[in-house]
C-alpha atoms as a PDB file:
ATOM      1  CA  UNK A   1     202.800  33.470  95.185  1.00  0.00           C
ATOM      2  CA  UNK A   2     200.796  30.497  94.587  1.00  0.00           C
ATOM      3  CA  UNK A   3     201.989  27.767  92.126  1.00  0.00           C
ATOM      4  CA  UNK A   4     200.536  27.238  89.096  1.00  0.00           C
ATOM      5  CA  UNK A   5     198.332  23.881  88.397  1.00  0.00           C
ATOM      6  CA  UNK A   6     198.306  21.897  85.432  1.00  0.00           C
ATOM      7  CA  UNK A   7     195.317  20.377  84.312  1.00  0.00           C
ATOM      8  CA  UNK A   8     195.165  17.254  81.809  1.00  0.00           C
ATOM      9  CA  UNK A   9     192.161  16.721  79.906  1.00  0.00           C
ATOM     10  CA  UNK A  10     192.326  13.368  78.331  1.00  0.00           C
ATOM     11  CA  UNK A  11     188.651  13.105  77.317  1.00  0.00           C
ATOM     12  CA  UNK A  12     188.771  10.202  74.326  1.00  0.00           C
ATOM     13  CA  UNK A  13     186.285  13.235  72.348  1.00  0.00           C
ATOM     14  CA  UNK A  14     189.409  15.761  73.017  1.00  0.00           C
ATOM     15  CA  UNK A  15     192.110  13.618  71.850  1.00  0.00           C
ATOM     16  CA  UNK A  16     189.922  13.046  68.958  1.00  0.00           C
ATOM     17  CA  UNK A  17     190.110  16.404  67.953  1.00  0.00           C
ATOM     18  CA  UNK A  18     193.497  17.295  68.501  1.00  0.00           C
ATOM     19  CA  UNK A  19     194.436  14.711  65.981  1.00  0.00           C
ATOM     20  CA  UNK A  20     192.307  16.783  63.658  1.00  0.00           C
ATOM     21  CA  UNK A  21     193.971  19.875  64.695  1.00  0.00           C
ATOM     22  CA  UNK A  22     197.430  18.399  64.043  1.00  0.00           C
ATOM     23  CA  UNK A  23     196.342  17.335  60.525  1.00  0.00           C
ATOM     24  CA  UNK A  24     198.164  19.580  57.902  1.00  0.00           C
ATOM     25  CA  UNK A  25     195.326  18.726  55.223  1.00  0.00           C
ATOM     26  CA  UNK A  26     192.623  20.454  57.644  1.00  0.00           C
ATOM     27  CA  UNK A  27     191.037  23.085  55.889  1.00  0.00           C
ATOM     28  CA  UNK A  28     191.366  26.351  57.843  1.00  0.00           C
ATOM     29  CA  UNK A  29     187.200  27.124  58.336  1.00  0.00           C
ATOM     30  CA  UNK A  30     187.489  23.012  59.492  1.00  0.00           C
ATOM     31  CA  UNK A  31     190.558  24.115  61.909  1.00  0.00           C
ATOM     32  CA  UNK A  32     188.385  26.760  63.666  1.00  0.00           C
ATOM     33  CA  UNK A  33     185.028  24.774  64.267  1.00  0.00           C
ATOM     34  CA  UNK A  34     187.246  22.580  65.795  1.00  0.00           C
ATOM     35  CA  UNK A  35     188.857  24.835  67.877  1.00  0.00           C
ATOM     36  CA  UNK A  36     185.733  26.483  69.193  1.00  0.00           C
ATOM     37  CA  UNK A  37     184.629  22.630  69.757  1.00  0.00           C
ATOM     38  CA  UNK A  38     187.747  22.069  71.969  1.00  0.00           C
ATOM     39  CA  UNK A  39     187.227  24.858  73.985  1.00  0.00           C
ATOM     40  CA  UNK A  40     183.680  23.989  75.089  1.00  0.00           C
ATOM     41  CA  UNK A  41     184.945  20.963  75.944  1.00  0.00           C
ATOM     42  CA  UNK A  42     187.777  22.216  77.949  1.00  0.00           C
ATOM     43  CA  UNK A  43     185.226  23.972  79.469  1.00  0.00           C
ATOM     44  CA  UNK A  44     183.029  21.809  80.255  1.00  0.00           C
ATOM     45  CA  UNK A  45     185.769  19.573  81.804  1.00  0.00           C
ATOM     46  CA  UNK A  46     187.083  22.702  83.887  1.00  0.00           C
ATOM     47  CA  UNK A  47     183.739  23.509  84.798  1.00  0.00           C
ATOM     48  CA  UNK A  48     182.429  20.556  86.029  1.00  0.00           C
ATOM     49  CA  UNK A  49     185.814  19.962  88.585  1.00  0.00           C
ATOM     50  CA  UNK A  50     185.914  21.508  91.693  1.00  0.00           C
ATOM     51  CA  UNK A  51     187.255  24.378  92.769  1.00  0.00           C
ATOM     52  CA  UNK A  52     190.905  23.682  94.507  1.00  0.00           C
ATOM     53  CA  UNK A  53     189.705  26.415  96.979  1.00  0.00           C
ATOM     54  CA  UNK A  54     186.027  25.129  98.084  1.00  0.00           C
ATOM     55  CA  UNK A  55     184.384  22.170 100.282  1.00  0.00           C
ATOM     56  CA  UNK A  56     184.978  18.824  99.352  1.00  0.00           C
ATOM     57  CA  UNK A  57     182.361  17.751  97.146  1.00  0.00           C
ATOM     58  CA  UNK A  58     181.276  21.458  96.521  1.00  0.00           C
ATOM     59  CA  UNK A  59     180.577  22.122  92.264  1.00  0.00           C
ATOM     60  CA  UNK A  60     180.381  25.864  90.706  1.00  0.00           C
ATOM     61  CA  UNK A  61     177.154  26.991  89.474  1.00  0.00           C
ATOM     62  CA  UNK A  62     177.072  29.610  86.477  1.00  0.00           C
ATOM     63  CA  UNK A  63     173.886  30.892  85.136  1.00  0.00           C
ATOM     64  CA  UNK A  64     172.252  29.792  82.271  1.00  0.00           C
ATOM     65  CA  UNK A  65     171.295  32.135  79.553  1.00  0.00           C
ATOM     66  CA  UNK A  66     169.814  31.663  76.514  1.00  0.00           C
ATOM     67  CA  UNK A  67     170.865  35.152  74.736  1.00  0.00           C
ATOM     68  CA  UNK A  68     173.470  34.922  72.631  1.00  0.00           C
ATOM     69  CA  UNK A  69     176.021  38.047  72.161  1.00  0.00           C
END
């Protein structure tokens, strides 16, 4: 079984917004845009790493679409 990484995202924009999450005077509606703001960047930050498993150097593509569901 393969252990389990942990990845630290100390972007200066993330940290930012965690400090916002941690606020008890956030308004809830406030609390979820920035939620859904921290998660793009997460993903962004995952995203643009490579993957443990390919070529040194090597980046995942995903497709770009401009639909939205």
């Amino acid at each position: 079984m393969p252990i389990p990484t942990l990845t630290v995202i100390d972007h200066p924009l993330v940290q930012h917004k965690l400090t916002l999450l941690r606020r008890r005077e956030t308004p809830t509606a406030r609390f979820h845009e920035v939620m859904r703001e921290v998660s793009q960047l997460m993903g962004y930050e995952l995203d643009a790493r490579p993957s443990p498993g390919g070529p040194p150097g090597w980046k995942r593509r995903w497709p770009v679409s401009t639909r939205r569901c």
